[in-house]
PDB file of N, CA and C in Angstrom:
ATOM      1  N   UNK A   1      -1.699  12.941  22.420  1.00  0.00           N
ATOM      2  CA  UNK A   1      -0.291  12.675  22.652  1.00  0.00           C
ATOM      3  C   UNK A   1       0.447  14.012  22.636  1.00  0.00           C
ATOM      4  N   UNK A   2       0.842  14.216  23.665  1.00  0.00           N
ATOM      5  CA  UNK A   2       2.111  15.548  23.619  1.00  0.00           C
ATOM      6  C   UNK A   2       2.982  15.482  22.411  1.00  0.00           C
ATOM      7  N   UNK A   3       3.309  16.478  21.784  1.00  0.00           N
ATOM      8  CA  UNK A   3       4.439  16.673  21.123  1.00  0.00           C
ATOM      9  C   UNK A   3       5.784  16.300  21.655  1.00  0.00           C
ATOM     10  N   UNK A   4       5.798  16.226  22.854  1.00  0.00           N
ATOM     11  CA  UNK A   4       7.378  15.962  22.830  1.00  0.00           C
ATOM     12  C   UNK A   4       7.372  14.423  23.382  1.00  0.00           C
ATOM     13  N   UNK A   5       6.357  13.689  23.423  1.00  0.00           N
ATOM     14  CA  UNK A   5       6.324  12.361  23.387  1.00  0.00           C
ATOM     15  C   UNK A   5       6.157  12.088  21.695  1.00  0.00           C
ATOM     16  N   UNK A   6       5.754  12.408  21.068  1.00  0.00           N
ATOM     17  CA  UNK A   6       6.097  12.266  19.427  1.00  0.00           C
ATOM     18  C   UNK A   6       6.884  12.427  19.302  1.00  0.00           C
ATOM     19  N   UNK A   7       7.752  13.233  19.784  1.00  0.00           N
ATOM     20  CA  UNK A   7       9.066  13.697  18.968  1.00  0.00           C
ATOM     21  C   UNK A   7       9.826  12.367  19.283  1.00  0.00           C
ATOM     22  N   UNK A   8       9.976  11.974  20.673  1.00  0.00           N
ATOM     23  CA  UNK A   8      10.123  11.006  20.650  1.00  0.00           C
ATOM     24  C   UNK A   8      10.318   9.590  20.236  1.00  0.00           C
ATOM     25  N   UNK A   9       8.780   9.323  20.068  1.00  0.00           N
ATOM     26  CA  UNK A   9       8.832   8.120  19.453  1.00  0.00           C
ATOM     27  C   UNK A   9       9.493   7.993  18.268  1.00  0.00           C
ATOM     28  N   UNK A  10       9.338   9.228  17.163  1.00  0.00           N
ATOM     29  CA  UNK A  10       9.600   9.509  15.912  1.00  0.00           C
ATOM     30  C   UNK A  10      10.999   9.801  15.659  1.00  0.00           C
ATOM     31  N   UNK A  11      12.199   9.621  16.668  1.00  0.00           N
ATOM     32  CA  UNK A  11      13.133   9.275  16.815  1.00  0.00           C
ATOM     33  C   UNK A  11      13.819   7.999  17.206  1.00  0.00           C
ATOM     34  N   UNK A  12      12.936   7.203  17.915  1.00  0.00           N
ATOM     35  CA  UNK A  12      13.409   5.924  18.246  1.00  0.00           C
ATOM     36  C   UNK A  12      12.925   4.975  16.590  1.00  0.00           C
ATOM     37  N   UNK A  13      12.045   5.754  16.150  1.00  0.00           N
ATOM     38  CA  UNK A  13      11.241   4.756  14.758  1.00  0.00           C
ATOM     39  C   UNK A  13      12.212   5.147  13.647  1.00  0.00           C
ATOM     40  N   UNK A  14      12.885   6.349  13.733  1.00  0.00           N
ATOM     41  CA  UNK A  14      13.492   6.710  12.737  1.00  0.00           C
ATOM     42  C   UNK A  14      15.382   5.703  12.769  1.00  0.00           C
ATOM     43  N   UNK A  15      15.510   5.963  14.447  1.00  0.00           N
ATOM     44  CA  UNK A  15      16.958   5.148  14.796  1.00  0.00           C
ATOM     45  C   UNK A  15      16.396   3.388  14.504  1.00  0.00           C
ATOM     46  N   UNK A  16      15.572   3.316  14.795  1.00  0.00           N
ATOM     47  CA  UNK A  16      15.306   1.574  14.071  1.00  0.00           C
ATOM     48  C   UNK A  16      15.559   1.430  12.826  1.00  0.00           C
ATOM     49  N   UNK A  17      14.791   2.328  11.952  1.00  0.00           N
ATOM     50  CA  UNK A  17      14.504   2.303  10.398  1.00  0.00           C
ATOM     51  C   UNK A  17      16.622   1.862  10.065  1.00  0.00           C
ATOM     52  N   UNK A  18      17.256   2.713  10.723  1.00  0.00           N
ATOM     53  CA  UNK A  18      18.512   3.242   9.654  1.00  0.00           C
ATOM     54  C   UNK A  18      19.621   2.074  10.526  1.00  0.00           C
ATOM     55  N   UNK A  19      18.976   1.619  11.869  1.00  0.00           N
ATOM     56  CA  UNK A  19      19.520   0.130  12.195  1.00  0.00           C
ATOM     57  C   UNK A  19      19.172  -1.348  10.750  1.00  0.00           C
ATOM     58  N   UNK A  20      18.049  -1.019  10.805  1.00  0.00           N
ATOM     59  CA  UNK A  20      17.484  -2.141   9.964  1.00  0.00           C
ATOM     60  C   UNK A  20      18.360  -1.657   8.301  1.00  0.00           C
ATOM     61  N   UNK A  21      18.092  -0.796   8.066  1.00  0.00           N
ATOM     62  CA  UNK A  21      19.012  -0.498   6.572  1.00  0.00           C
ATOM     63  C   UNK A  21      20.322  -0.666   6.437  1.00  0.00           C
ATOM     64  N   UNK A  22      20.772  -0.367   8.062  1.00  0.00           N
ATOM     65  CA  UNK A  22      22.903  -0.774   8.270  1.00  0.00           C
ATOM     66  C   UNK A  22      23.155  -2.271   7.953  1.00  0.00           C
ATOM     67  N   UNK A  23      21.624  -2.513   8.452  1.00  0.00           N
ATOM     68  CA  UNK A  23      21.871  -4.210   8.618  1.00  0.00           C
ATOM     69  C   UNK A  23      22.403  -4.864   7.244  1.00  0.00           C
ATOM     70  N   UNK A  24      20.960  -4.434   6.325  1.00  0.00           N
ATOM     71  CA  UNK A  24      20.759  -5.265   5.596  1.00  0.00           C
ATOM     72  C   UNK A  24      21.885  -4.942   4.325  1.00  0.00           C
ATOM     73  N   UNK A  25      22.515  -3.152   4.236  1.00  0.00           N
ATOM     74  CA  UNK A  25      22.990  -2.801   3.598  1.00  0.00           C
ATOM     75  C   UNK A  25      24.864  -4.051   3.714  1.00  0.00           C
ATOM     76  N   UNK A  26      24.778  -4.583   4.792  1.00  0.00           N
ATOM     77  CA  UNK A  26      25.864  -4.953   5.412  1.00  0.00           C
ATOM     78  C   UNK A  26      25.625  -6.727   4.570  1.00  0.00           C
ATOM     79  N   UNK A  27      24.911  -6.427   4.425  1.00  0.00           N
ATOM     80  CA  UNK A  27      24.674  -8.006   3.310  1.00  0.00           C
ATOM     81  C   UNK A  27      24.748  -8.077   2.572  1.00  0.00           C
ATOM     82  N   UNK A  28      23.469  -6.836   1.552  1.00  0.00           N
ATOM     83  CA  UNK A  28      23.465  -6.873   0.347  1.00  0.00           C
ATOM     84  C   UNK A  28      22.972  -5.404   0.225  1.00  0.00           C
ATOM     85  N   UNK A  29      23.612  -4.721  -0.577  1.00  0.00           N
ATOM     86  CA  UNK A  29      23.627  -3.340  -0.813  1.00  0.00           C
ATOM     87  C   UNK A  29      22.417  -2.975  -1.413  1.00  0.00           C
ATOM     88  N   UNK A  30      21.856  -3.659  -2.541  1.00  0.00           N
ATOM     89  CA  UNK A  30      20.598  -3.429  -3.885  1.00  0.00           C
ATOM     90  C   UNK A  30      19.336  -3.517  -2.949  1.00  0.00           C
ATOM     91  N   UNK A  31      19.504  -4.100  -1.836  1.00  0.00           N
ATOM     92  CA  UNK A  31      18.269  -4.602  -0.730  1.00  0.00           C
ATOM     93  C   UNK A  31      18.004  -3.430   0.019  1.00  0.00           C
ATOM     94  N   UNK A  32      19.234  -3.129   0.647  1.00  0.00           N
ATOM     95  CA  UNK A  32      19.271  -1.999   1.574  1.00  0.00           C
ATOM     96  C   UNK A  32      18.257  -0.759   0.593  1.00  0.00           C
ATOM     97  N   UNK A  33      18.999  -0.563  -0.511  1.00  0.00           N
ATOM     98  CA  UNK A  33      18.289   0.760  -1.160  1.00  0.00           C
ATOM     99  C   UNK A  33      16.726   0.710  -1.590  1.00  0.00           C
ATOM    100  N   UNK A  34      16.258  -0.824  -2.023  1.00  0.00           N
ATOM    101  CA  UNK A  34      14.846  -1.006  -1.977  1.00  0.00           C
ATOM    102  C   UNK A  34      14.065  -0.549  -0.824  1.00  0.00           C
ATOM    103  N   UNK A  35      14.613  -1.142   0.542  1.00  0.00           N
ATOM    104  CA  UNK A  35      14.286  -1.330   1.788  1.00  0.00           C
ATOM    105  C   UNK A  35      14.378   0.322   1.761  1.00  0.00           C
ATOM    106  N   UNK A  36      15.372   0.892   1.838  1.00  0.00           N
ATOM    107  CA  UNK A  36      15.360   2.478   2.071  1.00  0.00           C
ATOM    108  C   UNK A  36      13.973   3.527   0.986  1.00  0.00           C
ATOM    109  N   UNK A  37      14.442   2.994  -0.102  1.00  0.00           N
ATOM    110  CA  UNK A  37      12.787   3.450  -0.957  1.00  0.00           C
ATOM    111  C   UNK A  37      11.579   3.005  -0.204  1.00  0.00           C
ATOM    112  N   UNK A  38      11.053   2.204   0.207  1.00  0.00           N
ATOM    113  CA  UNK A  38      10.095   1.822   0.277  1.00  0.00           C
ATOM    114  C   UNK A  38       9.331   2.298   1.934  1.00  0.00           C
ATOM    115  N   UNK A  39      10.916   2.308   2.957  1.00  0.00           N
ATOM    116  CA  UNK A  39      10.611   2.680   4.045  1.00  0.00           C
ATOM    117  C   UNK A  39      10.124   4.321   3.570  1.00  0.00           C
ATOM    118  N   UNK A  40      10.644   5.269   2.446  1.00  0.00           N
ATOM    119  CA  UNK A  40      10.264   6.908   2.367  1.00  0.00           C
ATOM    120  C   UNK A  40       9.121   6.701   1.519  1.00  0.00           C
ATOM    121  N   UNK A  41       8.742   5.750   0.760  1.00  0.00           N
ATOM    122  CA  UNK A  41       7.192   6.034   0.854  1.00  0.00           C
ATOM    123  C   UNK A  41       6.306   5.597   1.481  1.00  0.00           C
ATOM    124  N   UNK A  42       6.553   5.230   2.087  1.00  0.00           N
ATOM    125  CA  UNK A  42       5.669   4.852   3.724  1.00  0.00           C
ATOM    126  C   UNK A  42       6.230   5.998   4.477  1.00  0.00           C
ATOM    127  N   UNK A  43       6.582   6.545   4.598  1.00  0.00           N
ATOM    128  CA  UNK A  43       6.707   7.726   5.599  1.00  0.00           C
ATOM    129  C   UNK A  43       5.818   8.700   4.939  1.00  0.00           C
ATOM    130  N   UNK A  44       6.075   8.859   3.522  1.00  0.00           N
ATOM    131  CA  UNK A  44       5.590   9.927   2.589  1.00  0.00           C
ATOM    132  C   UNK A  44       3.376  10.003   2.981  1.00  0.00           C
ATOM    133  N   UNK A  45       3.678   8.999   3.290  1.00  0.00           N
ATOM    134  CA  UNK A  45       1.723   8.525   3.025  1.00  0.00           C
ATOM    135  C   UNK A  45       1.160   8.872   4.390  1.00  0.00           C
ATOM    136  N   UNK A  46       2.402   8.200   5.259  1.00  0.00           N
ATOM    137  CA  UNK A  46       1.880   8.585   6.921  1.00  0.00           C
ATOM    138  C   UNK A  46       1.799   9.500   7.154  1.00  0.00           C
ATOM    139  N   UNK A  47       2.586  10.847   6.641  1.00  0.00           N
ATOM    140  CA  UNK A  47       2.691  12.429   6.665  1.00  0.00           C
ATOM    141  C   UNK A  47       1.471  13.088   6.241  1.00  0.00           C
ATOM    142  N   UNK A  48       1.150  12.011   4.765  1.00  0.00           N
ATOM    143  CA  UNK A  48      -0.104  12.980   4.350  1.00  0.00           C
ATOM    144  C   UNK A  48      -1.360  12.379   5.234  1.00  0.00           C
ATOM    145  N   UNK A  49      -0.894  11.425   6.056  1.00  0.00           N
ATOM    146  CA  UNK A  49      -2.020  10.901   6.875  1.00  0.00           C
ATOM    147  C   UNK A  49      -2.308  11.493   7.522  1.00  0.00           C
ATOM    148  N   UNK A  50      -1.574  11.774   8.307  1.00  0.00           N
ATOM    149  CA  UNK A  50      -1.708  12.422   9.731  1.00  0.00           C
ATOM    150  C   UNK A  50      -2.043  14.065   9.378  1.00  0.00           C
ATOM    151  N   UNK A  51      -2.351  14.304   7.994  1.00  0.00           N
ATOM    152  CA  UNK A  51      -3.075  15.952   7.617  1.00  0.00           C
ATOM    153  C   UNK A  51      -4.212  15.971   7.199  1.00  0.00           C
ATOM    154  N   UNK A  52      -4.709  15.301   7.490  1.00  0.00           N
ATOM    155  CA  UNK A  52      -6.163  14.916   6.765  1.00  0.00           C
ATOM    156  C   UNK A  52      -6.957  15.584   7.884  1.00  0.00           C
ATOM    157  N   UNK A  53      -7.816  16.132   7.110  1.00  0.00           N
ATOM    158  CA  UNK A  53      -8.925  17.607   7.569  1.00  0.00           C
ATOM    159  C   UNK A  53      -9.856  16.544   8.536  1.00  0.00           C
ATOM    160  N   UNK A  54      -9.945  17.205   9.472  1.00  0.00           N
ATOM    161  CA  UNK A  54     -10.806  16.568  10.751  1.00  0.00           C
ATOM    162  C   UNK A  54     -12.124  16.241  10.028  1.00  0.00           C
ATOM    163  N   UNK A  55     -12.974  15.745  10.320  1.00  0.00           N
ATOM    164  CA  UNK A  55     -14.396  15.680   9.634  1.00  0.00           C
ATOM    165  C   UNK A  55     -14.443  14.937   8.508  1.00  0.00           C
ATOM    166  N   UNK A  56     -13.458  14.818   7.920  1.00  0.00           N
ATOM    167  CA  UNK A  56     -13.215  14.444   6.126  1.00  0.00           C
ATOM    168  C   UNK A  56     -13.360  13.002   6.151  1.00  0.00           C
ATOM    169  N   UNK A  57     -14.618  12.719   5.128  1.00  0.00           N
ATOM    170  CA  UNK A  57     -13.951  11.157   5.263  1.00  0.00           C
ATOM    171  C   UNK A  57     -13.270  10.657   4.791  1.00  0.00           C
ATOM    172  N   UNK A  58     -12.254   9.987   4.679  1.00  0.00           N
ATOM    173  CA  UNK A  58     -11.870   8.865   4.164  1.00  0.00           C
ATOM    174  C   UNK A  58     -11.934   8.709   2.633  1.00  0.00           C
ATOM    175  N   UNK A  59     -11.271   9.231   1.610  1.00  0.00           N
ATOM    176  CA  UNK A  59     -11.093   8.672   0.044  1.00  0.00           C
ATOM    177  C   UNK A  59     -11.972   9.910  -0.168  1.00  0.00           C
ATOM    178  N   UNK A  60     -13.035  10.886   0.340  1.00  0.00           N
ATOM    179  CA  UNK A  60     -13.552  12.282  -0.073  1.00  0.00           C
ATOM    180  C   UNK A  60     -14.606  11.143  -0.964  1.00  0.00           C
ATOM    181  N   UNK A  61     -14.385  12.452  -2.375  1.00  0.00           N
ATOM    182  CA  UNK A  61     -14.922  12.383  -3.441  1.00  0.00           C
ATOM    183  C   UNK A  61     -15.445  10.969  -4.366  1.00  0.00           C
ATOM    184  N   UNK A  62     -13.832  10.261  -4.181  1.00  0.00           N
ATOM    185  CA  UNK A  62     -13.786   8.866  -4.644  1.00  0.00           C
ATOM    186  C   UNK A  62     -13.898   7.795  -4.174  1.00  0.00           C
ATOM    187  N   UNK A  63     -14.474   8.051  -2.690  1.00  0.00           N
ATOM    188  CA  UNK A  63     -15.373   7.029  -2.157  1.00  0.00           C
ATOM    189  C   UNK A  63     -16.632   6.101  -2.472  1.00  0.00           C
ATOM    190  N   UNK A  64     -16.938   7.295  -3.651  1.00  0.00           N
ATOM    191  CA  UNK A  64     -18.808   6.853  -3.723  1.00  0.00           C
ATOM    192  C   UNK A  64     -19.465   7.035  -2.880  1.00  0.00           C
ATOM    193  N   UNK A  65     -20.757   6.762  -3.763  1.00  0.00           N
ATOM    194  CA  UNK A  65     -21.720   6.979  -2.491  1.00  0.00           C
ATOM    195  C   UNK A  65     -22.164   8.641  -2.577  1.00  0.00           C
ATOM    196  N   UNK A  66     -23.094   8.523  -1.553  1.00  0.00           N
ATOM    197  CA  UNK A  66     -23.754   9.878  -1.499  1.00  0.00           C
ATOM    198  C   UNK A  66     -23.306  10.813  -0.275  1.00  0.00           C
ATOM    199  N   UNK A  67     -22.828  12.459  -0.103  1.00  0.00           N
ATOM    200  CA  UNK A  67     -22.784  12.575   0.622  1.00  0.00           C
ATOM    201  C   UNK A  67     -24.006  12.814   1.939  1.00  0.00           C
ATOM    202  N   UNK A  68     -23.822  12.604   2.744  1.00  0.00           N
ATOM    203  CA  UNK A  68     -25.311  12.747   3.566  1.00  0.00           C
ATOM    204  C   UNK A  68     -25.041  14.808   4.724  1.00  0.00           C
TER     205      UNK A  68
END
């Protein structure tokens, strides 16, 4: 995927996210801020996702198992 098709998307996902938080904040405020926590650690995890060392598997060390 090109970078500037990411950049992209990662702007239309980000203008959804803060639609969906206007929304809900517009109802009930205590919701909105859960909803807002929960959407930044899910971002937080996808970030460290998407850095994960080529080759690496999956959980490393604390997978178990043997390495081969």
């Amino acid at each position: 995927m090109t970078p500037t098709r990411r950049l992209v998307l990662l702007a239309i996902e980000v203008a959804f996210v803060v639609l969906v938080l206007a929304g809900a904040a517009l109802v009930y405020v205590p919701a909105a801020l859960v909803l807002g926590g929960l959407a930044g650690v899910l971002a937080c995890e996808r970030a460290l996702a998407d850095r994960r060392v080529a080759g690496e598997r999956r959980g490393g060390d604390a997978a178990g198992g043997e390495r081969q």
